[in-house]
PDB file of N, CA and C in Angstrom:
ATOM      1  N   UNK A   1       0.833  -1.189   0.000  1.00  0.00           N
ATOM      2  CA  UNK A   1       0.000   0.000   0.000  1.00  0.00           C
ATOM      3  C   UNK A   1       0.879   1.254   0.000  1.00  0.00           C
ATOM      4  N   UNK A   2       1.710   1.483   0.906  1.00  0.00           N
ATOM      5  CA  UNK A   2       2.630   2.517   1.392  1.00  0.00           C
ATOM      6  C   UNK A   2       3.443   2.276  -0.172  1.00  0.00           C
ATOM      7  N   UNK A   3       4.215   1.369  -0.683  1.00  0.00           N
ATOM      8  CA  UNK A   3       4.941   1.768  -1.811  1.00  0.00           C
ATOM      9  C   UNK A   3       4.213   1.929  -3.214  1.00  0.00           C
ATOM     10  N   UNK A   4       2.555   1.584  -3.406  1.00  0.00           N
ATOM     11  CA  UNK A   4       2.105   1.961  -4.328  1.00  0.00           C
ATOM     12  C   UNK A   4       2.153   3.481  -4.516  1.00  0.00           C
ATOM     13  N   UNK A   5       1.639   4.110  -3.135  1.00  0.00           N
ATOM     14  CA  UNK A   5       1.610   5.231  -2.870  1.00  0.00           C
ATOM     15  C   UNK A   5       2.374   5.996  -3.559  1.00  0.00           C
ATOM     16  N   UNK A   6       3.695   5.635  -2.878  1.00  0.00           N
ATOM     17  CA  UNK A   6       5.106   6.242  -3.553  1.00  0.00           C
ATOM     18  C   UNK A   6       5.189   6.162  -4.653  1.00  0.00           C
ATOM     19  N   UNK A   7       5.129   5.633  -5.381  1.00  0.00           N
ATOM     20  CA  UNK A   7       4.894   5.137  -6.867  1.00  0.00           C
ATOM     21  C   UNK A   7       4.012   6.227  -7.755  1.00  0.00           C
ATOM     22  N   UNK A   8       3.065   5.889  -7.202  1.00  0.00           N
ATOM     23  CA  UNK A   8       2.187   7.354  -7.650  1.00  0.00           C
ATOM     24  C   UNK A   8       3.024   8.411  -7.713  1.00  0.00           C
ATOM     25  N   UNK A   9       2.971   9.096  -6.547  1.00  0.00           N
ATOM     26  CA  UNK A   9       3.656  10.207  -5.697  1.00  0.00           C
ATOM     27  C   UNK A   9       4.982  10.699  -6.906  1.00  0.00           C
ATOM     28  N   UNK A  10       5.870   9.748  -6.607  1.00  0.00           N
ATOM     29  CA  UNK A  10       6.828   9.830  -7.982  1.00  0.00           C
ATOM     30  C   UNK A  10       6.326  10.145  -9.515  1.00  0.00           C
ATOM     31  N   UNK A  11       5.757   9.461  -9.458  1.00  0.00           N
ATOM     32  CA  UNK A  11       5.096   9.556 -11.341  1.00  0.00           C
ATOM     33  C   UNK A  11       4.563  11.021 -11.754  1.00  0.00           C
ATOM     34  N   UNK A  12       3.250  11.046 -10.350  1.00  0.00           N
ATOM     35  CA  UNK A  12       2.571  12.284 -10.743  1.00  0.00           C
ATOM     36  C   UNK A  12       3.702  13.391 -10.874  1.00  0.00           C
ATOM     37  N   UNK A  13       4.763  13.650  -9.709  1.00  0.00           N
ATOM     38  CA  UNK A  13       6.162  14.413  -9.573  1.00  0.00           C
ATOM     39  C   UNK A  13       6.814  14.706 -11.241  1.00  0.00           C
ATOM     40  N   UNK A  14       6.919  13.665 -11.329  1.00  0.00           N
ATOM     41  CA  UNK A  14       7.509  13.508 -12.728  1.00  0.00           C
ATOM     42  C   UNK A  14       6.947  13.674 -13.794  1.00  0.00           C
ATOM     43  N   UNK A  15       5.641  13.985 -13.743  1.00  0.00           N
ATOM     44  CA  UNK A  15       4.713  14.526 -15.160  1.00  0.00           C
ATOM     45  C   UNK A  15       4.791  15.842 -15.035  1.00  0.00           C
ATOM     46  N   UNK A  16       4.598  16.332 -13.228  1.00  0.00           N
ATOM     47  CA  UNK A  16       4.355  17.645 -13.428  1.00  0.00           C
ATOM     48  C   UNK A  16       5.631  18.290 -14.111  1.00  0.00           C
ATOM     49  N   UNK A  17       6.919  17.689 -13.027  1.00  0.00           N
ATOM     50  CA  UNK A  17       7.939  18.395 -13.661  1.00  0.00           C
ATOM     51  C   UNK A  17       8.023  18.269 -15.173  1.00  0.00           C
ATOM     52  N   UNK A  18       8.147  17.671 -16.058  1.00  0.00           N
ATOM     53  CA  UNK A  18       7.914  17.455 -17.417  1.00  0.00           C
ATOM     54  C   UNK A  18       6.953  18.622 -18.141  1.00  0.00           C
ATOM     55  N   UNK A  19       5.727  18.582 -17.598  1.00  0.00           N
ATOM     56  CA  UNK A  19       4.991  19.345 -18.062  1.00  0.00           C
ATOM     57  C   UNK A  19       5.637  20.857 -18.100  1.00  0.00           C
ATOM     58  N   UNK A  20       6.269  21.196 -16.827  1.00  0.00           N
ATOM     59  CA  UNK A  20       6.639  22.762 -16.373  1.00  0.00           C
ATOM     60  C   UNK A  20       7.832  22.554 -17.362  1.00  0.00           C
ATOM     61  N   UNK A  21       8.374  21.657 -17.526  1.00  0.00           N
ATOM     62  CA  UNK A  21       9.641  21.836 -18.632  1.00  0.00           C
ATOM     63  C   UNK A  21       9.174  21.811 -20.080  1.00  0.00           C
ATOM     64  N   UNK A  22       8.788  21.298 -20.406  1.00  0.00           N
ATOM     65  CA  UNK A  22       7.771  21.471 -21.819  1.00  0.00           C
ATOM     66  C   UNK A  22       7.283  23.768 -21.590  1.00  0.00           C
ATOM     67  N   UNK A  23       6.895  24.064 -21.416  1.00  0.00           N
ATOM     68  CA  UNK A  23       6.091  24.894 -21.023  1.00  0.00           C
ATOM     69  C   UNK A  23       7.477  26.005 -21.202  1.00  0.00           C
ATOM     70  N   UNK A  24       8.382  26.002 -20.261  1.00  0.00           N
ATOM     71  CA  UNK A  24       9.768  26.941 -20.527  1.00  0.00           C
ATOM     72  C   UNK A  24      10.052  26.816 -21.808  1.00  0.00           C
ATOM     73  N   UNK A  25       9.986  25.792 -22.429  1.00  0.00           N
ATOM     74  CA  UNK A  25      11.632  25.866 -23.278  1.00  0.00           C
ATOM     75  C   UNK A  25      10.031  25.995 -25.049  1.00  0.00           C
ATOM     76  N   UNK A  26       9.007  26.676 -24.526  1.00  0.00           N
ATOM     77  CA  UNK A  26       8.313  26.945 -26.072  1.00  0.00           C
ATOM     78  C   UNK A  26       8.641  28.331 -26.129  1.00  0.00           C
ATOM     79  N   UNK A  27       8.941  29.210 -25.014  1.00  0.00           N
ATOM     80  CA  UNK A  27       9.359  30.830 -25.394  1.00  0.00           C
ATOM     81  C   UNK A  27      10.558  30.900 -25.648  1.00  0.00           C
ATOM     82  N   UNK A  28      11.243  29.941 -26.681  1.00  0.00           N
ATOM     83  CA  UNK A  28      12.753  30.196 -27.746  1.00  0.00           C
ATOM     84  C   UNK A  28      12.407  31.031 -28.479  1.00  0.00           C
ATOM     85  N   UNK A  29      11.780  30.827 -28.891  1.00  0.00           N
ATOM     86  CA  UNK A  29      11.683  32.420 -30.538  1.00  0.00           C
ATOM     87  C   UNK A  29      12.188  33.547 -29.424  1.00  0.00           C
ATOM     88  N   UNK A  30      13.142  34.516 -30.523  1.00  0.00           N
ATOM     89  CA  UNK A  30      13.635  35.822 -30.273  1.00  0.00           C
ATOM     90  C   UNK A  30      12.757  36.648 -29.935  1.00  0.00           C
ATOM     91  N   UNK A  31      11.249  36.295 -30.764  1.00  0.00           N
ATOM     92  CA  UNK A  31      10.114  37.228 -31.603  1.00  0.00           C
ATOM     93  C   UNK A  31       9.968  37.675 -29.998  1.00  0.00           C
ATOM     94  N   UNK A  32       9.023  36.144 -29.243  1.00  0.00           N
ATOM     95  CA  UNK A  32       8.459  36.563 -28.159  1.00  0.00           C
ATOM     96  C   UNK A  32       9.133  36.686 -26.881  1.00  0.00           C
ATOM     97  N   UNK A  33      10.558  36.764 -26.842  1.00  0.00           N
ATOM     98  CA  UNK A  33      11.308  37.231 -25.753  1.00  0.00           C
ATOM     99  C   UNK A  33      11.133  38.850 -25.933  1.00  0.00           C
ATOM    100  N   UNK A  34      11.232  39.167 -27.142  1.00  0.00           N
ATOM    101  CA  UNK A  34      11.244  40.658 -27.033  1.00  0.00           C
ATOM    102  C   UNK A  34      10.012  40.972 -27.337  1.00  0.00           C
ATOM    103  N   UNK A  35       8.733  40.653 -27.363  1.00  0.00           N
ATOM    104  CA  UNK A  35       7.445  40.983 -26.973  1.00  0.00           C
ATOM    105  C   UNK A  35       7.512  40.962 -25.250  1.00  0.00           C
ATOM    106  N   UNK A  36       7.907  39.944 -24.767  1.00  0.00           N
ATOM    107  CA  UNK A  36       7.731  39.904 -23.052  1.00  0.00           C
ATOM    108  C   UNK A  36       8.546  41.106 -22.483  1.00  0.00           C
ATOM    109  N   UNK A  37       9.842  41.466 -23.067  1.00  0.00           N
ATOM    110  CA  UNK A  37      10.532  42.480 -22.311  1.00  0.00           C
ATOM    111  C   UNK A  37       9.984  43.782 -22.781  1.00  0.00           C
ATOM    112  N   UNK A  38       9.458  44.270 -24.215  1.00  0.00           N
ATOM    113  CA  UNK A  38       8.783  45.101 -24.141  1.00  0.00           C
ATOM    114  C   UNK A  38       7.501  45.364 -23.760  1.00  0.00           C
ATOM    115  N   UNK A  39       6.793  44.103 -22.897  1.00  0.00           N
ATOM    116  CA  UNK A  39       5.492  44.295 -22.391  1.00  0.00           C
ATOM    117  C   UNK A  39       5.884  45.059 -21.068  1.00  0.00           C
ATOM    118  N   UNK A  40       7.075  44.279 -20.613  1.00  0.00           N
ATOM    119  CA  UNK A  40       7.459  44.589 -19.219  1.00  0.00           C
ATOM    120  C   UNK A  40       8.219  46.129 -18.799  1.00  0.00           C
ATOM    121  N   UNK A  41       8.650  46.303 -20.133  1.00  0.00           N
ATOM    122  CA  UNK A  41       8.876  47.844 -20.452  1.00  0.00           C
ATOM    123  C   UNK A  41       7.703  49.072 -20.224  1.00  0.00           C
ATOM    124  N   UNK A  42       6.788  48.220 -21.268  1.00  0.00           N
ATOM    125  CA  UNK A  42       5.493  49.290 -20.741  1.00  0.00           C
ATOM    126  C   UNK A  42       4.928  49.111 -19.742  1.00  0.00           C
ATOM    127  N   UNK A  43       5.201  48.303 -18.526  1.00  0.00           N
ATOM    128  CA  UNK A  43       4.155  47.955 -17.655  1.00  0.00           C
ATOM    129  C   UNK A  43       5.306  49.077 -16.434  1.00  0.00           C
ATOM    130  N   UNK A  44       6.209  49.358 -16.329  1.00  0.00           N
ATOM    131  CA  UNK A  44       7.114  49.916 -15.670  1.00  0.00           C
ATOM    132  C   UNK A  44       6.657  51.744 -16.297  1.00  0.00           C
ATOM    133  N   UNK A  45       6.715  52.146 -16.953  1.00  0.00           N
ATOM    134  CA  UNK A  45       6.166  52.816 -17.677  1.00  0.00           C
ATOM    135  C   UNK A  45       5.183  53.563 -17.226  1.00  0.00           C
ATOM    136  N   UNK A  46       4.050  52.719 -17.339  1.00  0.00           N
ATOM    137  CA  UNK A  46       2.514  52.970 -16.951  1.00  0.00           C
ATOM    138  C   UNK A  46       2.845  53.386 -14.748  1.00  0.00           C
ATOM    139  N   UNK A  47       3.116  52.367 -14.372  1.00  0.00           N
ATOM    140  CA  UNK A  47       3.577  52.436 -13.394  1.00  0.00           C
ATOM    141  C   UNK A  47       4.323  53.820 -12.375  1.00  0.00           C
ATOM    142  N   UNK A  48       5.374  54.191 -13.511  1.00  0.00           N
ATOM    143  CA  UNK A  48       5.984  55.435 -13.334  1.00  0.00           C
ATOM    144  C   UNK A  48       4.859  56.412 -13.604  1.00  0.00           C
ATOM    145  N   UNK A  49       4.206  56.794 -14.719  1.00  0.00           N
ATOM    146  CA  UNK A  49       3.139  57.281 -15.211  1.00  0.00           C
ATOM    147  C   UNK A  49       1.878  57.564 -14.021  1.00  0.00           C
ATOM    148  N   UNK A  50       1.557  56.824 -13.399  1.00  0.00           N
ATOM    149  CA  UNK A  50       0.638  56.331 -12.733  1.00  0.00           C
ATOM    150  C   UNK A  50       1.016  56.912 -11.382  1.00  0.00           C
ATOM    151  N   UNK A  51       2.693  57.485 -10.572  1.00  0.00           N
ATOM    152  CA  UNK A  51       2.857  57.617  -9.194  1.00  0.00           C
ATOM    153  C   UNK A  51       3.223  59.140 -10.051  1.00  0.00           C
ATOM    154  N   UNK A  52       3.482  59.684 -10.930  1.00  0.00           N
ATOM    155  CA  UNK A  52       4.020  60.658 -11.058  1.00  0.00           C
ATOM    156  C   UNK A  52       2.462  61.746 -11.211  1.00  0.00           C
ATOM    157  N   UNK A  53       1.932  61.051 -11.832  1.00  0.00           N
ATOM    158  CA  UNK A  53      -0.057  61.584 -12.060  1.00  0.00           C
ATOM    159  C   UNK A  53      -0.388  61.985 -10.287  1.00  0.00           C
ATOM    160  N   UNK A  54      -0.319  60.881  -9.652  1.00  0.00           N
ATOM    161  CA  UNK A  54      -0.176  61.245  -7.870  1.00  0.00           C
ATOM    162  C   UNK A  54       0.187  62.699  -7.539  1.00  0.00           C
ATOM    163  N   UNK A  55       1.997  62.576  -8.011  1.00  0.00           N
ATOM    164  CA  UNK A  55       2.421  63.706  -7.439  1.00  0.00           C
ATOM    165  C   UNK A  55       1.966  65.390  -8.404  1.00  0.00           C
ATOM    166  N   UNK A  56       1.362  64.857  -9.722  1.00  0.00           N
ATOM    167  CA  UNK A  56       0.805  66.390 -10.049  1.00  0.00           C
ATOM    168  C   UNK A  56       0.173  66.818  -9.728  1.00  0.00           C
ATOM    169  N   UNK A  57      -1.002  66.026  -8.961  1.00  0.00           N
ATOM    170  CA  UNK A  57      -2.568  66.646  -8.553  1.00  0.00           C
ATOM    171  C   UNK A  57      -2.297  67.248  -7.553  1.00  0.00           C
ATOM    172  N   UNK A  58      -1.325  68.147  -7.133  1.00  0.00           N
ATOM    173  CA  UNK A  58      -0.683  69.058  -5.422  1.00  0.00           C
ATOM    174  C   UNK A  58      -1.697  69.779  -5.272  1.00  0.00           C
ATOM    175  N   UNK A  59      -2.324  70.397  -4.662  1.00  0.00           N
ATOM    176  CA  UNK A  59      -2.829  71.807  -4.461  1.00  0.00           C
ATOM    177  C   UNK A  59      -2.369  72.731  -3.871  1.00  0.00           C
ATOM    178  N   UNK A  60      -1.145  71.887  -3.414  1.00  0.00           N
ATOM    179  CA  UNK A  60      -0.418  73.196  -2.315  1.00  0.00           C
ATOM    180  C   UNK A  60       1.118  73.524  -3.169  1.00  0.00           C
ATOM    181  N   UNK A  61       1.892  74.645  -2.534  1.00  0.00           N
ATOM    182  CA  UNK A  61       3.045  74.801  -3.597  1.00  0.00           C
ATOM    183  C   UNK A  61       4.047  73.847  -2.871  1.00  0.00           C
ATOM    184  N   UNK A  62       4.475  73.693  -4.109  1.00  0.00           N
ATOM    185  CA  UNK A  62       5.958  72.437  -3.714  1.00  0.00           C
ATOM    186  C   UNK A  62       6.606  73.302  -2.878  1.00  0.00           C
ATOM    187  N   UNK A  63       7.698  72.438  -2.236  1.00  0.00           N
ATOM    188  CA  UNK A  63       8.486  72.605  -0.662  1.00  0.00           C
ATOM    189  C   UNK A  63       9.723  72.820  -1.368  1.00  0.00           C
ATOM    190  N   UNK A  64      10.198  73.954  -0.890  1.00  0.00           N
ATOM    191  CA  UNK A  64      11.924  74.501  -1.709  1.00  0.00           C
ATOM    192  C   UNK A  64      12.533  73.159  -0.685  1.00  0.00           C
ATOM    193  N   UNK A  65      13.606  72.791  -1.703  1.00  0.00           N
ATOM    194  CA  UNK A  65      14.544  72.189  -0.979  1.00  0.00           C
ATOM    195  C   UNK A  65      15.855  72.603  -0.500  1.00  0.00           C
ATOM    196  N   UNK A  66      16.259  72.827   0.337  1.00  0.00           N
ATOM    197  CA  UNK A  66      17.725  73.344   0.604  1.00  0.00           C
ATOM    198  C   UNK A  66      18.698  72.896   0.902  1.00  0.00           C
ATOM    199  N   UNK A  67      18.360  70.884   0.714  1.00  0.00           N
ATOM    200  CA  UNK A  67      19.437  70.466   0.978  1.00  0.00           C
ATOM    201  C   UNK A  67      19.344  69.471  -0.463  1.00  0.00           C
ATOM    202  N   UNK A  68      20.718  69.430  -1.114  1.00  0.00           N
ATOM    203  CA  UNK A  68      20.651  68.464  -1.944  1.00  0.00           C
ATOM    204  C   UNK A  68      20.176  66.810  -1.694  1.00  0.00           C
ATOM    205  N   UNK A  69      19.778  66.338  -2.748  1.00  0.00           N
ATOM    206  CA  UNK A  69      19.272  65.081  -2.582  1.00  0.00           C
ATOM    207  C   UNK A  69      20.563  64.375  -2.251  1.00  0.00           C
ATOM    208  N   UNK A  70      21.581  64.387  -2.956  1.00  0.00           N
ATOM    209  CA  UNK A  70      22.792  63.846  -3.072  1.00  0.00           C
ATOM    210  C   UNK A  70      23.059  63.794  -1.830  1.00  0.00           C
ATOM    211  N   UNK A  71      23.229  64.837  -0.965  1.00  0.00           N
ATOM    212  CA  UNK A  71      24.025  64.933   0.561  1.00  0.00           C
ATOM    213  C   UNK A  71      22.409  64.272   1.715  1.00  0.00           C
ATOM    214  N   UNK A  72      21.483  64.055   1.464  1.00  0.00           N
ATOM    215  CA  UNK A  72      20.692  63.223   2.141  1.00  0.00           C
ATOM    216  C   UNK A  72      21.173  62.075   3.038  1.00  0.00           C
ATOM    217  N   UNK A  73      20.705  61.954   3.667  1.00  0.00           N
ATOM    218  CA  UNK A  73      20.900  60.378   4.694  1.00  0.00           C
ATOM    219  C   UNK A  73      19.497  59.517   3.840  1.00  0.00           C
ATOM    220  N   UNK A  74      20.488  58.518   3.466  1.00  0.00           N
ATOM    221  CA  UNK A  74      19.620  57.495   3.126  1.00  0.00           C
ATOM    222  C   UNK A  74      18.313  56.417   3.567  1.00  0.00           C
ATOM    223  N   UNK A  75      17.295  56.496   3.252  1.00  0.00           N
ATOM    224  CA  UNK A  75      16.222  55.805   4.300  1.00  0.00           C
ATOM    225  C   UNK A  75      15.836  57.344   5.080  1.00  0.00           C
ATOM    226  N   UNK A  76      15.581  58.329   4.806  1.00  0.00           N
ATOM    227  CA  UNK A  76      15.046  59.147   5.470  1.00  0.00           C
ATOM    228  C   UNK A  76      13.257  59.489   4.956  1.00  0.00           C
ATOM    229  N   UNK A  77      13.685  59.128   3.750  1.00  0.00           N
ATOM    230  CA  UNK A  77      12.446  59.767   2.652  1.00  0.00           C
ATOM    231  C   UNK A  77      11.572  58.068   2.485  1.00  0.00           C
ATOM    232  N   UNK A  78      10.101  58.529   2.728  1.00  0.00           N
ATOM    233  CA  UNK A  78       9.407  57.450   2.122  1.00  0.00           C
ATOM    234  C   UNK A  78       9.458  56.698   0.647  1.00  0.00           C
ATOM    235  N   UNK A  79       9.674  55.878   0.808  1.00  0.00           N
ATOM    236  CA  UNK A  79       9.626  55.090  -0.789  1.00  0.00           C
ATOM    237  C   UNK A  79       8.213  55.071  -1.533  1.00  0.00           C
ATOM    238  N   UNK A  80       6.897  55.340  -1.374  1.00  0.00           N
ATOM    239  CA  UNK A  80       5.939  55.223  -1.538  1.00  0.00           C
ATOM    240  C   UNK A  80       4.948  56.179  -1.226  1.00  0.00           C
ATOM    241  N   UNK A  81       3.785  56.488  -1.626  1.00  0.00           N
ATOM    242  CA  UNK A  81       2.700  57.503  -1.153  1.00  0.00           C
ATOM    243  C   UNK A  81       2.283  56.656   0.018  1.00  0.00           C
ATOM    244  N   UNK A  82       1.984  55.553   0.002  1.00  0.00           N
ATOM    245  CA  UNK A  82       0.835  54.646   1.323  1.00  0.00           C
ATOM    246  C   UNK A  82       1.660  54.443   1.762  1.00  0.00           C
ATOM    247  N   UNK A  83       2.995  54.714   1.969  1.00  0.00           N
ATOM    248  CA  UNK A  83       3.757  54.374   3.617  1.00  0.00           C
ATOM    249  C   UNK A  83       3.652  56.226   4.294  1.00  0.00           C
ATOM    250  N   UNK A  84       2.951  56.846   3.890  1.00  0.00           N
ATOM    251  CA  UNK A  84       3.467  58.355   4.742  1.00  0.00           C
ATOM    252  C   UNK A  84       2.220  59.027   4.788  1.00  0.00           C
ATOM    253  N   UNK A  85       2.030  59.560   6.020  1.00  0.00           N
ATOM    254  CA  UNK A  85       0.831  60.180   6.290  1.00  0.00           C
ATOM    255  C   UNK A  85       1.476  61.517   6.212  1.00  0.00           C
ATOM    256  N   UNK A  86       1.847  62.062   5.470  1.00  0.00           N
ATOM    257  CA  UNK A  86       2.471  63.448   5.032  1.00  0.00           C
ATOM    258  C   UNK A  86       1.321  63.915   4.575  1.00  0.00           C
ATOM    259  N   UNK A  87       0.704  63.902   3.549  1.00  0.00           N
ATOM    260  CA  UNK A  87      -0.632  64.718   3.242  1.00  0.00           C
ATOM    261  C   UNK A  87      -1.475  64.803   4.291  1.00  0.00           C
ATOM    262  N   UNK A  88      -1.847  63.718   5.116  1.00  0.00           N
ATOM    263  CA  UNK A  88      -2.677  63.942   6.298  1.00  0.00           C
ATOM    264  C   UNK A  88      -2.117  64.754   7.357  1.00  0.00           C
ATOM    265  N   UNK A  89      -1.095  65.253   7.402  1.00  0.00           N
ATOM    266  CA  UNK A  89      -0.465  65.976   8.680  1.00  0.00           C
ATOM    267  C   UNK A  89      -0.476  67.499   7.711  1.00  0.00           C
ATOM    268  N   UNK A  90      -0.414  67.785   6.009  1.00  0.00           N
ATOM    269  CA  UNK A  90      -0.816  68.725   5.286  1.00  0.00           C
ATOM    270  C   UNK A  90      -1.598  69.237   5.792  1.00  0.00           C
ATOM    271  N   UNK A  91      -2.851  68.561   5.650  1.00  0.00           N
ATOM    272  CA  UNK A  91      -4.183  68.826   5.361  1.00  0.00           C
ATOM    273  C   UNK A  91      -4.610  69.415   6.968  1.00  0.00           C
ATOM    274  N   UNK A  92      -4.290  68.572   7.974  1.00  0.00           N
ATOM    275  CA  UNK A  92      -4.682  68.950   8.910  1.00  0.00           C
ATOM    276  C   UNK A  92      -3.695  70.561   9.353  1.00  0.00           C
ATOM    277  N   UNK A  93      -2.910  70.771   9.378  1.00  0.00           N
ATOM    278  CA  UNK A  93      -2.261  72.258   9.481  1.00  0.00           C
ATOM    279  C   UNK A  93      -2.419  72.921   8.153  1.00  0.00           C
ATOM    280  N   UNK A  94      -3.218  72.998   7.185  1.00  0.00           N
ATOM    281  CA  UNK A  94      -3.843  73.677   6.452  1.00  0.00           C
ATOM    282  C   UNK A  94      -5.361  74.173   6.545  1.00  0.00           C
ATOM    283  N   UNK A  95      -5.708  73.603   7.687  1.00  0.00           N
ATOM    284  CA  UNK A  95      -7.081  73.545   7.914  1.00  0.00           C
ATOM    285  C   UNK A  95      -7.207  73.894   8.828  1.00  0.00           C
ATOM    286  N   UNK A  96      -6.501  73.898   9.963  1.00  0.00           N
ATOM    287  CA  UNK A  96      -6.270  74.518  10.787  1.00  0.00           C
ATOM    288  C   UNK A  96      -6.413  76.372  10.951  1.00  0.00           C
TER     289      UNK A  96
END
């Protein structure tokens, strides 16, 4: 019972892997490697497009900077809009 099991267990193992190898090696053509990297081109793109649209809609005037970015301490600045409640601390001393 226990080594039919295994038996199975192995086989099915061994189709799947087969199958997932079949499956890699059909995107050889040149054609559709460079369809995938230029999909992935525009999807980076849109992306950039998409956080930079964020930062135009301001209503308030941009913040002079007086210290270069260059001379910054690294990890000071949020990487993202949804990690920083910066507009909410805006809004509330604008309303104020």
């Amino acid at each position: 019972m226990l080594i039919r099991k295994l038996i199975i267990g192995i086989l099915s193992f061994y189709a799947v892997e087969v199958k997932r190898a079949s499956l890699k090696n059909t995107k050889t053509t040149p054609i559709q490697v460079e369809r995938e990297l230029e999909l992935e081109i525009v999807k980076k793109r849109e992306a950039k497009k998409q956080k930079t649209r964020l930062y135009d809609k301001r209503k308030w005037k941009k913040k002079q900077r007086f210290i270069e970015p260059a001379f910054k301490i690294k990890g000071t600045n949020p990487k993202d809009v949804r990690f920083s409640n910066q507009q909410k601390i805006r809004r509330m001393f604008r309303n104020s």
